[in-house]
C-alpha atoms as a PDB file:
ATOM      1  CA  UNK A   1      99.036  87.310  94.877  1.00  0.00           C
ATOM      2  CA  UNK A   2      95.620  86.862  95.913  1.00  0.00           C
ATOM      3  CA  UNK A   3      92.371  85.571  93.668  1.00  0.00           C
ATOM      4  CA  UNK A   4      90.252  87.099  95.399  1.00  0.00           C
ATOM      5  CA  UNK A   5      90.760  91.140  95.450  1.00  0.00           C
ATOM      6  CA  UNK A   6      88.054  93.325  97.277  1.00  0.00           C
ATOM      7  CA  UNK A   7      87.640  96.297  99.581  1.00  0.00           C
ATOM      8  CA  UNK A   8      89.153  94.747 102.058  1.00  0.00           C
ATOM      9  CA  UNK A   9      92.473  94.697  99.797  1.00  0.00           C
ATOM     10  CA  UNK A  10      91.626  98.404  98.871  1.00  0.00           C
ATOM     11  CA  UNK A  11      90.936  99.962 102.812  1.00  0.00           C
ATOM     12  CA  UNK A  12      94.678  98.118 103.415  1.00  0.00           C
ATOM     13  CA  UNK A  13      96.383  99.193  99.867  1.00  0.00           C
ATOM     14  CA  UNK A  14      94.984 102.865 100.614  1.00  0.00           C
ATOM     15  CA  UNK A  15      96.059 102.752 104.502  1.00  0.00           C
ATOM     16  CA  UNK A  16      99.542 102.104 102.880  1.00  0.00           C
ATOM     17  CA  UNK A  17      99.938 104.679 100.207  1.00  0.00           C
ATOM     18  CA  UNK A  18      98.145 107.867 102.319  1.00  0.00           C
ATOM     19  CA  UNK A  19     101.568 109.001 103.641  1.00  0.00           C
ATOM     20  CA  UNK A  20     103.633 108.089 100.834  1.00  0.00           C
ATOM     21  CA  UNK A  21     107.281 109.926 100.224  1.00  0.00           C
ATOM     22  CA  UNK A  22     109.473 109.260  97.828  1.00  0.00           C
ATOM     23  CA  UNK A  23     111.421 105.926  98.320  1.00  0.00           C
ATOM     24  CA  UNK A  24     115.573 106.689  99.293  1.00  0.00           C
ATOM     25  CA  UNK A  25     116.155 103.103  99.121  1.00  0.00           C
ATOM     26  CA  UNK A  26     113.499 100.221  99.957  1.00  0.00           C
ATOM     27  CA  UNK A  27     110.508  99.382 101.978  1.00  0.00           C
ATOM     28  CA  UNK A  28     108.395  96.212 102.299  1.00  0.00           C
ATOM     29  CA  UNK A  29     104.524  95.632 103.347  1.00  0.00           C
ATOM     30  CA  UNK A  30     103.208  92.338 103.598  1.00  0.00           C
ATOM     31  CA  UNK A  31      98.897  92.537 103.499  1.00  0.00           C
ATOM     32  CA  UNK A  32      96.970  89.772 104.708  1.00  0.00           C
ATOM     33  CA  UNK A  33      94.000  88.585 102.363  1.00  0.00           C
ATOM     34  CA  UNK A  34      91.618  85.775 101.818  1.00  0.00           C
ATOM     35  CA  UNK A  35      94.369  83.258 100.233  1.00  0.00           C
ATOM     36  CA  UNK A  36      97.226  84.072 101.915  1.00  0.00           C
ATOM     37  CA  UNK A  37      99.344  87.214 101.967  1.00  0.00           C
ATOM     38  CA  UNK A  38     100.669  90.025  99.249  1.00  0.00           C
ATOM     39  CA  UNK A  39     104.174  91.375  99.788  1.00  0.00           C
ATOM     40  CA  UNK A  40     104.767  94.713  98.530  1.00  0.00           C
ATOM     41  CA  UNK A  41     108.432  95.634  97.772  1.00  0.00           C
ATOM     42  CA  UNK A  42     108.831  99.624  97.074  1.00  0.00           C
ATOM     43  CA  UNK A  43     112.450  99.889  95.551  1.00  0.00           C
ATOM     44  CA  UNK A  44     113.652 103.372  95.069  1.00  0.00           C
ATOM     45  CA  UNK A  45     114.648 103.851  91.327  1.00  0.00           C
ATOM     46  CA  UNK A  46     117.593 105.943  91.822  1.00  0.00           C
ATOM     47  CA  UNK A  47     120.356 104.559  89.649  1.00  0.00           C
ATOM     48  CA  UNK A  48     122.635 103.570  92.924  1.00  0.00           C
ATOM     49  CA  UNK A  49     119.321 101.328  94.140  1.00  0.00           C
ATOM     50  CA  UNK A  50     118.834  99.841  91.041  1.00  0.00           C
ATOM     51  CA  UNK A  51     121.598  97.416  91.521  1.00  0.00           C
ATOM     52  CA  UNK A  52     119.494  96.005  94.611  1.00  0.00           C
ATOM     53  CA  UNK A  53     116.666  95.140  92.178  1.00  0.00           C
ATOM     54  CA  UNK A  54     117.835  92.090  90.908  1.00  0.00           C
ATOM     55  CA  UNK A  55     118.899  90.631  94.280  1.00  0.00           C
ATOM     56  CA  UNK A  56     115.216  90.917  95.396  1.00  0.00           C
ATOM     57  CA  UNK A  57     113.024  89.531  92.497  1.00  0.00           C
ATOM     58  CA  UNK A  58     116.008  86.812  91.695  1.00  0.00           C
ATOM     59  CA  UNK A  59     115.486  85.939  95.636  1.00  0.00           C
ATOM     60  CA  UNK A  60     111.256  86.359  95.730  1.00  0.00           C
ATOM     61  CA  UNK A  61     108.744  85.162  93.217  1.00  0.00           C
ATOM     62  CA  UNK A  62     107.362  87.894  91.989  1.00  0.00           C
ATOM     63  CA  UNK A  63     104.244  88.305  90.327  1.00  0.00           C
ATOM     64  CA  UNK A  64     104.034  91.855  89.277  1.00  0.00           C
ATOM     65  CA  UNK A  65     105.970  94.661  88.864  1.00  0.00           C
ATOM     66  CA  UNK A  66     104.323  98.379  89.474  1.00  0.00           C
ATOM     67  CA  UNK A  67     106.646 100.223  87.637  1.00  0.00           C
ATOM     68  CA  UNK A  68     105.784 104.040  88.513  1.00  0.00           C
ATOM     69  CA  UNK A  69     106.414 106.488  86.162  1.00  0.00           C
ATOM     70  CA  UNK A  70     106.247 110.443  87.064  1.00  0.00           C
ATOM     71  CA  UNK A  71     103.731 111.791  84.094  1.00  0.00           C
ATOM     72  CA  UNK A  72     105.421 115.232  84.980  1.00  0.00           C
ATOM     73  CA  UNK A  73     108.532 114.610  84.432  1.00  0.00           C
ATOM     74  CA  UNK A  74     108.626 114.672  80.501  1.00  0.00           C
ATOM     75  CA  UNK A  75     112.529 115.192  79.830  1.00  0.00           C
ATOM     76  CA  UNK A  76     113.359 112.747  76.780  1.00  0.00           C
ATOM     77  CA  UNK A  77     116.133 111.779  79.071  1.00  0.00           C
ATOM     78  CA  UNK A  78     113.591 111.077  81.781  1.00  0.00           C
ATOM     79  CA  UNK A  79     111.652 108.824  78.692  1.00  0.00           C
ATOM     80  CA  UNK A  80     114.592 107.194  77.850  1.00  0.00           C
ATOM     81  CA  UNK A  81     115.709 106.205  80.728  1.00  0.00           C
ATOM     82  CA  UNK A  82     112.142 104.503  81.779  1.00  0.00           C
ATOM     83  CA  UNK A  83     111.885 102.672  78.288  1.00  0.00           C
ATOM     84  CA  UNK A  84     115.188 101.358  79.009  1.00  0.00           C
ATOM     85  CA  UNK A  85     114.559 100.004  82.720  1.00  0.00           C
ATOM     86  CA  UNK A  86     111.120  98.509  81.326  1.00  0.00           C
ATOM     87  CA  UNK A  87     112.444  96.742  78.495  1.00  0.00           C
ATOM     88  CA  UNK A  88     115.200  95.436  80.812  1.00  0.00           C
ATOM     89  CA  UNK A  89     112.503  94.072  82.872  1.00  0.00           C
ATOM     90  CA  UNK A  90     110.393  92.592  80.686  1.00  0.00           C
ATOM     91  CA  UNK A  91     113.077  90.590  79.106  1.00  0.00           C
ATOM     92  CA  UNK A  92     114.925  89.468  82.380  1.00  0.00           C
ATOM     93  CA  UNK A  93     115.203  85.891  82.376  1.00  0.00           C
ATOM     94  CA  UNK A  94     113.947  85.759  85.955  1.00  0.00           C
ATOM     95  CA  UNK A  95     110.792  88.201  85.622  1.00  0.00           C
ATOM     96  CA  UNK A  96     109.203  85.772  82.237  1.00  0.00           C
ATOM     97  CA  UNK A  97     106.774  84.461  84.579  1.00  0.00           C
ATOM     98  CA  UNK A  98     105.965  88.097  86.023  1.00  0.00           C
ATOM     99  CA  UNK A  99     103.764  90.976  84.328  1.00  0.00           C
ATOM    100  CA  UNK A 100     104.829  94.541  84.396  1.00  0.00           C
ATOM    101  CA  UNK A 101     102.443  96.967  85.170  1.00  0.00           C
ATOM    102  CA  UNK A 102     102.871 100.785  84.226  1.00  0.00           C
ATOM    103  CA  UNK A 103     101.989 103.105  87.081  1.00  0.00           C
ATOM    104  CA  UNK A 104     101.383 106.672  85.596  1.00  0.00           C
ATOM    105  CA  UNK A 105     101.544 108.666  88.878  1.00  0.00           C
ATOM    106  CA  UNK A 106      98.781 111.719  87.871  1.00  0.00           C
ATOM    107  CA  UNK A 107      99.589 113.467  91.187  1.00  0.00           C
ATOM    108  CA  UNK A 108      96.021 114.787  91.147  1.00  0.00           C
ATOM    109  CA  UNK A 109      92.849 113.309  90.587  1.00  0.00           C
ATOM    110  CA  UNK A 110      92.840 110.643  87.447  1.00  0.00           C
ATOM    111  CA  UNK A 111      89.586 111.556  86.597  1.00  0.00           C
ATOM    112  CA  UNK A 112      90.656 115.315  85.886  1.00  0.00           C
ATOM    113  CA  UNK A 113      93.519 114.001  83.184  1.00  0.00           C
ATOM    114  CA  UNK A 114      92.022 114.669  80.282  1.00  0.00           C
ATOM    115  CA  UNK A 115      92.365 112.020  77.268  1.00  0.00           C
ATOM    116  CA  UNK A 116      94.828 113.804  75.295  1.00  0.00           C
ATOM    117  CA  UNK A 117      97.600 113.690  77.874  1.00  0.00           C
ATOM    118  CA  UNK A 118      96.801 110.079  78.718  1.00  0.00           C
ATOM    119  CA  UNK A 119      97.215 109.149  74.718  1.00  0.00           C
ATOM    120  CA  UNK A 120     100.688 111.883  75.064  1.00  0.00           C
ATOM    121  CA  UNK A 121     102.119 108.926  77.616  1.00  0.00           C
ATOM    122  CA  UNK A 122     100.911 106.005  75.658  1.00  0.00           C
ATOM    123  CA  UNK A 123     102.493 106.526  72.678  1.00  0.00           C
ATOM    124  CA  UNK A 124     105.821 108.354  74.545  1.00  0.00           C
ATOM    125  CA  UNK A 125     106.366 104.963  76.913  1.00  0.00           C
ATOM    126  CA  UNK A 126     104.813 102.184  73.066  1.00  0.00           C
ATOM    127  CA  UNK A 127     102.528 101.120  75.009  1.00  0.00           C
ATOM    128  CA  UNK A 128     100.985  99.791  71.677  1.00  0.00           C
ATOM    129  CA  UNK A 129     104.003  98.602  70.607  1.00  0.00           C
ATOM    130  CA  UNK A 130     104.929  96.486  74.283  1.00  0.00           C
ATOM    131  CA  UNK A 131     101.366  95.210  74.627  1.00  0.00           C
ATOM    132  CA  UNK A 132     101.178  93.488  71.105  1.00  0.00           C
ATOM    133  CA  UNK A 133     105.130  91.874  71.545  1.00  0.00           C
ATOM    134  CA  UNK A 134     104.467  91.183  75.744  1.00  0.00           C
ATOM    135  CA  UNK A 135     100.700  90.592  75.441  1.00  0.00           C
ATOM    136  CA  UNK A 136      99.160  89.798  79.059  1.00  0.00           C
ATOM    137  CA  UNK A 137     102.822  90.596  80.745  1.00  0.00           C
ATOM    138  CA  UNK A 138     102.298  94.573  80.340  1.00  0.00           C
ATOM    139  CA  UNK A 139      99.829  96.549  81.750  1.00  0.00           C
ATOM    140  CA  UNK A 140      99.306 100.659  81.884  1.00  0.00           C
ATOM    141  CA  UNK A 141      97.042 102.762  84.577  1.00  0.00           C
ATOM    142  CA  UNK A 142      96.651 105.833  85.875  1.00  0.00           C
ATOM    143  CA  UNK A 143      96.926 106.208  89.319  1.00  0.00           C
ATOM    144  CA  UNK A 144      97.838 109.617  92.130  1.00  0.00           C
ATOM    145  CA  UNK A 145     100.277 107.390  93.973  1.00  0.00           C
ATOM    146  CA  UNK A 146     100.186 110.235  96.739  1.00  0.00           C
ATOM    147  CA  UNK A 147      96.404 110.432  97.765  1.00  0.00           C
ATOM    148  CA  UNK A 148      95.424 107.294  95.944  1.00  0.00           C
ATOM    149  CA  UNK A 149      92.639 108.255  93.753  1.00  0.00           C
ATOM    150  CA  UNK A 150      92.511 105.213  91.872  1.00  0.00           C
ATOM    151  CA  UNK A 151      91.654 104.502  88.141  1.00  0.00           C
ATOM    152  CA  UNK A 152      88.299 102.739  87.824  1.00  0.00           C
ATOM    153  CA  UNK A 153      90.013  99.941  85.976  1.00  0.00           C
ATOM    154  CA  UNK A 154      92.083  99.481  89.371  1.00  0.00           C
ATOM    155  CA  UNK A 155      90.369  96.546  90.611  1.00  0.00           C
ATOM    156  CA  UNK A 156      89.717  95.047  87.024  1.00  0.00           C
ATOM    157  CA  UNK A 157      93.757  94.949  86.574  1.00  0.00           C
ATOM    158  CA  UNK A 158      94.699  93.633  90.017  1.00  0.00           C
ATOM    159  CA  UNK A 159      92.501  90.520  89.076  1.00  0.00           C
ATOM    160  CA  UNK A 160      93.446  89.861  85.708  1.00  0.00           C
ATOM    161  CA  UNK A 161      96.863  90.009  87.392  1.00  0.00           C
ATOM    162  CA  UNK A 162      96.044  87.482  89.703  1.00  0.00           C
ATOM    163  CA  UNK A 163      94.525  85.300  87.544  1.00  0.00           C
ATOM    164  CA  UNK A 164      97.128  85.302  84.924  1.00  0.00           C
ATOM    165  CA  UNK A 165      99.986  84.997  87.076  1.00  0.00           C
END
């Protein structure tokens, strides 16, 4: 992953996600930057594609995880589930050197969630909890995936990322 992350990066990363559909099974973008290039795997999580996971970030270094999480789907089945996958990640033997990053997909504008349903998905996904056993390895935002509206802390996170890892 690049250093050096700018509007460059941001023009590209929003050129990417303006038409986005739900993933069936997986797609990859490679962006050109300053240092080099950024692949972008987008592995569907339907529970038949999960089993492809592993064969990609065992195979790739991977630096980050965006692990996107529907905030409107709020079945405890739904919560379950996503706890389980994360916690699967973030103690794979092959992902240690990798951070996770939780991708609350808002579907409308982020700055229009108010603070109360933010804090709902915080304490529903331990965020608490993951970021004082994982530290630096787990990360949270709030993000509409579809028209890309992104958080403010957006840029912050993708260079911490980068520096970190």
């Amino acid at each position: 992953m690049s250093r050096k992350i700018g509007k460059h990066l941001t023009r590209k990363w929003t050129t990417i996600t303006s038409h986005m559909e739900p993933t069936v099974s997986y797609h990859y973008e490679e962006i050109k930057s300053i240092n080099g290039r950024i692949g972008f795997w987008d592995l569907s999580g339907n529970p038949i594609m999960r089993n492809i996971w592993q064969l990609i970030y065992r195979n790739v270094k991977v630096n980050a995880i965006l692990y996107v999480i529907n905030i409107m789907d709020i079945s405890d089945e739904s919560i379950t589930e996503n706890n389980l996958l994360i916690s699967l990640l973030l103690n794979d033997e092959c992902l240690q050197a990798s951070c996770i990053v939780l991708v609350f997909n808002t579907f409308n504008d982020v700055n229009n969630i108010d603070e109360s349903t933010k804090n709902q998905q915080l304490i529903k996904y331990k965020i608490k909890d993951l970021i004082d056993h994982y530290g630096n390895r787990i990360h949270h935002i709030f993000v509409d995936c579809k028209n890309c509206k992104l958080d403010k802390n957006w840029m912050d996170l993708m260079q911490q990322i980068s520096y970190y890892f």
